[in-house]
Protein backbone atom coordinates (compact mmCIF):
# COMPACT_ATOMS: atom_id res chain seq x y z
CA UNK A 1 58.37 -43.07 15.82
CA UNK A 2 61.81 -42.35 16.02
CA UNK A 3 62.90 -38.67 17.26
CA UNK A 4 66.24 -38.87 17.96
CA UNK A 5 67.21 -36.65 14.66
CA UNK A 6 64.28 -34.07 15.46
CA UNK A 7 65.63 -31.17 16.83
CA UNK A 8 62.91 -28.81 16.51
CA UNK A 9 58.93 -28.57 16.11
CA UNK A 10 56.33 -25.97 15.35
CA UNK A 11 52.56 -26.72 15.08
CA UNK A 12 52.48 -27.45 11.53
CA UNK A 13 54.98 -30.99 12.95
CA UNK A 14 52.55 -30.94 15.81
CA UNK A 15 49.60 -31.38 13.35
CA UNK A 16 51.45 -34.12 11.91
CA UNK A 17 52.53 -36.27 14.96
CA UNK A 18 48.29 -35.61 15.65
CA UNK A 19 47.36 -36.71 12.36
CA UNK A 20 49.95 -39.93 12.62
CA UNK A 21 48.60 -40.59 15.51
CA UNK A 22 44.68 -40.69 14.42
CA UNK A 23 45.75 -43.11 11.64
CA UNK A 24 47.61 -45.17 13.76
CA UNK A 25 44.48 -45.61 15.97
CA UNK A 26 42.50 -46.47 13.07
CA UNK A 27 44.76 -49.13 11.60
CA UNK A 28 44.43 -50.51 15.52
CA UNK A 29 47.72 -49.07 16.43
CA UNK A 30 49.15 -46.94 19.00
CA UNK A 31 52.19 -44.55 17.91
CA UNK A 32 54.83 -44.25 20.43
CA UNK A 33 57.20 -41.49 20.23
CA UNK A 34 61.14 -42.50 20.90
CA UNK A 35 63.53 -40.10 22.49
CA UNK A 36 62.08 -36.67 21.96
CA UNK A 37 64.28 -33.48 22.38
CA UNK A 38 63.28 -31.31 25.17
CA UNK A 39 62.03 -28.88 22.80
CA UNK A 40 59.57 -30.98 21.27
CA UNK A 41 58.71 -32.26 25.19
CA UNK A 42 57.62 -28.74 26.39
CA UNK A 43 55.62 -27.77 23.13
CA UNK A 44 53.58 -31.65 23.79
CA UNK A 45 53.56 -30.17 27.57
CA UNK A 46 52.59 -26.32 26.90
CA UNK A 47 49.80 -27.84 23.90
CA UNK A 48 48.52 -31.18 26.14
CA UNK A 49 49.34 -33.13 23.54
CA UNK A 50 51.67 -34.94 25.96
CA UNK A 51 48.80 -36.65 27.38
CA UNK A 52 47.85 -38.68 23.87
CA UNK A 53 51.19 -40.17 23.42
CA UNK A 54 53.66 -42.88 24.82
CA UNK A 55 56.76 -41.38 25.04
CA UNK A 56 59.78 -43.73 25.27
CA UNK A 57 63.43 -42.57 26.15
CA UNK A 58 65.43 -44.44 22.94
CA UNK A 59 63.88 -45.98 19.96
CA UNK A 60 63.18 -49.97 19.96
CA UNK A 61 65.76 -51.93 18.72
């Protein structure tokens, strides 16, 4: 998923990168996250959610 336009995130975008996530893994998937602000990079650090994704420094081309 593509973050570069993201600039900030509260839990109810939290929930949703969670809940993208969860169907991702169902479909047999795995959702990467692509260049993350540093704002949405502490709040997956301070939560622990950083440990359920793949975060990638720019999006795939």
């Amino acid at each position: 998923m593509d973050l570069t336009a993201m600039s900030f995130c509260d839990s109810s975008g939290l929930n949703a990168l969670l809940g993208a996530r969860l169907h991702a893994e169902e479909a047999g998937h795995r959702l990467r996250l692509a260049a993350p602000c540093q704002q949405v990079v502490r709040l997956l650090e301070m939560t622990g959610a950083i440990e359920v994704f793949t975060i990638d420094p720019a999006p795939s081309a």
